[in-house]
N, C-alpha and C. Protein backbone atom coordinates (compact mmCIF):
# COMPACT_ATOMS: atom_id res chain seq x y z
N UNK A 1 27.48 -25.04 -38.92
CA UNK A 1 27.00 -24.44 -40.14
C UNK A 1 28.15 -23.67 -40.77
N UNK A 2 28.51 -23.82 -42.09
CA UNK A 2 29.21 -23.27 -42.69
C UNK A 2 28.61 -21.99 -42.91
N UNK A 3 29.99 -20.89 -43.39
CA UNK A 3 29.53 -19.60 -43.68
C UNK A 3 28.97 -18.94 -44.88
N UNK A 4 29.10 -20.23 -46.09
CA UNK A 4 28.88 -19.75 -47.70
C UNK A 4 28.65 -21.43 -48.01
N UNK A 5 27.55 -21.23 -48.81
CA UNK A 5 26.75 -21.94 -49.48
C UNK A 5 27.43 -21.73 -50.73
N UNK A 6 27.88 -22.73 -51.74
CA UNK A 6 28.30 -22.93 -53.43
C UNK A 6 27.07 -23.48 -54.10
N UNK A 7 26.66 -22.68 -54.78
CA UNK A 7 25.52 -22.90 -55.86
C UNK A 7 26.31 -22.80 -57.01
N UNK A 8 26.01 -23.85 -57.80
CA UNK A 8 26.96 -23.43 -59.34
C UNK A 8 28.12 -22.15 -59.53
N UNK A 9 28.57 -22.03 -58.66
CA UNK A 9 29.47 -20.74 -58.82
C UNK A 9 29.41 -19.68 -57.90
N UNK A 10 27.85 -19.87 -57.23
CA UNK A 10 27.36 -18.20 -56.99
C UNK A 10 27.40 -18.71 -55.15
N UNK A 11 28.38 -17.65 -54.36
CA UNK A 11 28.18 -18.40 -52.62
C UNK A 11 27.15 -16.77 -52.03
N UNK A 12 26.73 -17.80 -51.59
CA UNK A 12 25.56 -17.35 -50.94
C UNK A 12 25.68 -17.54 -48.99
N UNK A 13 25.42 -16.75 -48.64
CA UNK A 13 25.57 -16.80 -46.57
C UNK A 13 24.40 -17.90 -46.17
N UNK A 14 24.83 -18.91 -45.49
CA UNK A 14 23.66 -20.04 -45.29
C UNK A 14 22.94 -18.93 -44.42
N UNK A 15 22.79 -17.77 -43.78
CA UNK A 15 22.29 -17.31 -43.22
C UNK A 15 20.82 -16.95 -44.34
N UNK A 16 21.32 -16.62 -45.01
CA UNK A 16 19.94 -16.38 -46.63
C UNK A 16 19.21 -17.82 -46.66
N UNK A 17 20.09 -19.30 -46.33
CA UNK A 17 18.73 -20.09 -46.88
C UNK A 17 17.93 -20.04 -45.41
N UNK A 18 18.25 -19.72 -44.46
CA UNK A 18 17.51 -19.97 -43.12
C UNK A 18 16.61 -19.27 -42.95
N UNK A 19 17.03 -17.55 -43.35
CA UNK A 19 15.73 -16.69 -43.46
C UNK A 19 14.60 -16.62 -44.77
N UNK A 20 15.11 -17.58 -45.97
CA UNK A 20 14.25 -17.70 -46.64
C UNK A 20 12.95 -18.71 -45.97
N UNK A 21 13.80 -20.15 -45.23
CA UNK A 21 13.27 -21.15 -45.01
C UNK A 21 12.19 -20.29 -43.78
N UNK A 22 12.41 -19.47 -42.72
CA UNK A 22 12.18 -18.64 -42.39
C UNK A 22 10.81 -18.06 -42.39
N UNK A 23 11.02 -17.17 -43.83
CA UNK A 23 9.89 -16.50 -44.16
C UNK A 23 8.70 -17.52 -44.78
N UNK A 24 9.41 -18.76 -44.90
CA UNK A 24 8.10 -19.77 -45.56
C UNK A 24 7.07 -19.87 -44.79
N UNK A 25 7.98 -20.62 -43.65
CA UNK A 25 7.04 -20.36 -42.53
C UNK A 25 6.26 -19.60 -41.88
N UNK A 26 6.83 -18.49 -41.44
CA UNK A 26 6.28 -16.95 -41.08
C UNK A 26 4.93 -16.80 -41.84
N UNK A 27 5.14 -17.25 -43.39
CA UNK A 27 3.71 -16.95 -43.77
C UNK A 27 3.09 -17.53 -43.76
N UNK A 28 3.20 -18.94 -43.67
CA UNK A 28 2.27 -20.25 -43.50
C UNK A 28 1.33 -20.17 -41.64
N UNK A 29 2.30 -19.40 -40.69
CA UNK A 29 1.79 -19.54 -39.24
C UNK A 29 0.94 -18.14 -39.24
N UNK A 30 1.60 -16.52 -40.09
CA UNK A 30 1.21 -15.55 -40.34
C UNK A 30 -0.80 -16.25 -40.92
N UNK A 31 -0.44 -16.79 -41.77
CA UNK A 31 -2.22 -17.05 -42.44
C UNK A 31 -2.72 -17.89 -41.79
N UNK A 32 -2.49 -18.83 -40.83
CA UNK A 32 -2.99 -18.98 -40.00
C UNK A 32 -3.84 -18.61 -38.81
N UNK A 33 -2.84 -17.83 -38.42
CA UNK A 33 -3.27 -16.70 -37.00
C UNK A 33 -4.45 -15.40 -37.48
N UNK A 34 -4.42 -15.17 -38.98
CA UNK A 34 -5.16 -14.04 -39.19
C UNK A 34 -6.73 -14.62 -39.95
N UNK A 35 -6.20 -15.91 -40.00
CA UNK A 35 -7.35 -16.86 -40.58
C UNK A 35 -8.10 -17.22 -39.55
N UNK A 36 -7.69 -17.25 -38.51
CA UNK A 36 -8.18 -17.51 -36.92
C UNK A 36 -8.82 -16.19 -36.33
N UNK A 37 -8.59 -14.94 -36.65
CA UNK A 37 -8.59 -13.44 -35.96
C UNK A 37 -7.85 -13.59 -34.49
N UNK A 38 -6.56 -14.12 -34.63
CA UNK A 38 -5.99 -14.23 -33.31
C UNK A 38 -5.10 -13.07 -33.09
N UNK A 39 -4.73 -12.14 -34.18
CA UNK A 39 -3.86 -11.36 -33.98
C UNK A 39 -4.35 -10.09 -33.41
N UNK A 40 -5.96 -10.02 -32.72
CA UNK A 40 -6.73 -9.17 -32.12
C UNK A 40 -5.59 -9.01 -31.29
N UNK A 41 -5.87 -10.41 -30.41
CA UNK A 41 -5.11 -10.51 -29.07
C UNK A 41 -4.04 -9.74 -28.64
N UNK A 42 -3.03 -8.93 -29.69
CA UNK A 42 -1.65 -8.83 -29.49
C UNK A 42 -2.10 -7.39 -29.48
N UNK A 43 -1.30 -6.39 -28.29
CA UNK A 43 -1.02 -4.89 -28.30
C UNK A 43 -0.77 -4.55 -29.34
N UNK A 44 0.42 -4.60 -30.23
CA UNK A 44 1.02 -4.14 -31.42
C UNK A 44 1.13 -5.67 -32.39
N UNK A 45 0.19 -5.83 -32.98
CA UNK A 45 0.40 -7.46 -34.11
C UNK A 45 1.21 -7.28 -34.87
N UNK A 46 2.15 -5.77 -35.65
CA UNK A 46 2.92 -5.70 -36.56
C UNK A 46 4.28 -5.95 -35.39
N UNK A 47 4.71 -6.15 -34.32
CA UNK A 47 5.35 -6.30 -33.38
C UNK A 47 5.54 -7.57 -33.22
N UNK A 48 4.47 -8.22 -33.00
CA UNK A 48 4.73 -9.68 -32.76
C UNK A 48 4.75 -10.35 -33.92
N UNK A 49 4.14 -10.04 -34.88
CA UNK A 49 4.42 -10.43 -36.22
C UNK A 49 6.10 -10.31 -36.32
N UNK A 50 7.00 -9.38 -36.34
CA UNK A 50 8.42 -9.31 -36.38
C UNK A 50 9.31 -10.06 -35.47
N UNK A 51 8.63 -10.17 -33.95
CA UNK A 51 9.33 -11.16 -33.55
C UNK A 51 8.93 -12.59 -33.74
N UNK A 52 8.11 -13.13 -34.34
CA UNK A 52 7.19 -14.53 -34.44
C UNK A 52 8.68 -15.12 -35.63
N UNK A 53 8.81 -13.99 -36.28
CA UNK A 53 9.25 -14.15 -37.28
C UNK A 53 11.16 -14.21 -37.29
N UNK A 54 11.44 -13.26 -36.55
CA UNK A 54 12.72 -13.72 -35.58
C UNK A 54 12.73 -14.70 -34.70
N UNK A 55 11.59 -15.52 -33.94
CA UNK A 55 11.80 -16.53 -33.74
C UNK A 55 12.17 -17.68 -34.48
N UNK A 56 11.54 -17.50 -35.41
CA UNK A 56 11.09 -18.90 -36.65
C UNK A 56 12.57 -19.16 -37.34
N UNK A 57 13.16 -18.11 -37.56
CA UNK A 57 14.59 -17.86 -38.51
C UNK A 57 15.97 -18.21 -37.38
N UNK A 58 15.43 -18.24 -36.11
CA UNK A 58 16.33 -18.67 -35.05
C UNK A 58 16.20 -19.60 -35.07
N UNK A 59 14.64 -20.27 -35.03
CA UNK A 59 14.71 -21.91 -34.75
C UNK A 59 15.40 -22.32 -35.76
N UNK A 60 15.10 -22.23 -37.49
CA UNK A 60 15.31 -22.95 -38.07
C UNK A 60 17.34 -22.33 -38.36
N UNK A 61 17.90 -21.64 -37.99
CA UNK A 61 19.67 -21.09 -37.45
C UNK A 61 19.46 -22.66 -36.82
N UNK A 62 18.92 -22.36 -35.46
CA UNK A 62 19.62 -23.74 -34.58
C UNK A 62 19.61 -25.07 -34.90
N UNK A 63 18.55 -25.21 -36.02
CA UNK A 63 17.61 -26.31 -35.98
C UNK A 63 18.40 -26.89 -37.85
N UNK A 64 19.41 -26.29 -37.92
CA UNK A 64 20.05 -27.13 -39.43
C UNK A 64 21.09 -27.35 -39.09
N UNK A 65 21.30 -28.46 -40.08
CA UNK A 65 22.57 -29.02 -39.61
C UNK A 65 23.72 -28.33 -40.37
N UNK A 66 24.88 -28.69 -40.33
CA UNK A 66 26.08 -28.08 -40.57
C UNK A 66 25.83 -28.81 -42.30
N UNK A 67 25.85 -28.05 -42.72
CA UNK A 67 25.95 -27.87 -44.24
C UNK A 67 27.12 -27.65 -45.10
């Protein structure tokens, strides 16, 4: 993975499209889980909500290709 993304002029850290791509997700699995009442389950849900969400932005870090 390169370190800067060229958009018409403007470089951007591919690290920004991963946590955007990221947060897509996060909210798509986020409305899920609360659409379910699964987030009873969790001690602290604003906790696992943050790491669900550091997972997701890791997978999709590991999970692109070199750009």
């Amino acid at each position: 993975m390169k370190h800067e993304l060229a958009f018409q002029g403007l470089l951007a850290p591919s690290l920004l499209l991963c946590m955007a791509t990221g947060l897509i997700l996060w909210t798509l699995v986020d409305r899920a889980l609360s659409g379910a009442d699964l987030w009873r389950w969790f001690w602290r849900p604003p906790l696992a909500r943050l790491a669900l969400l550091a997972a997701l932005v890791a997978a999709v870090a590991l999970l692109a290709p070199d750009f």
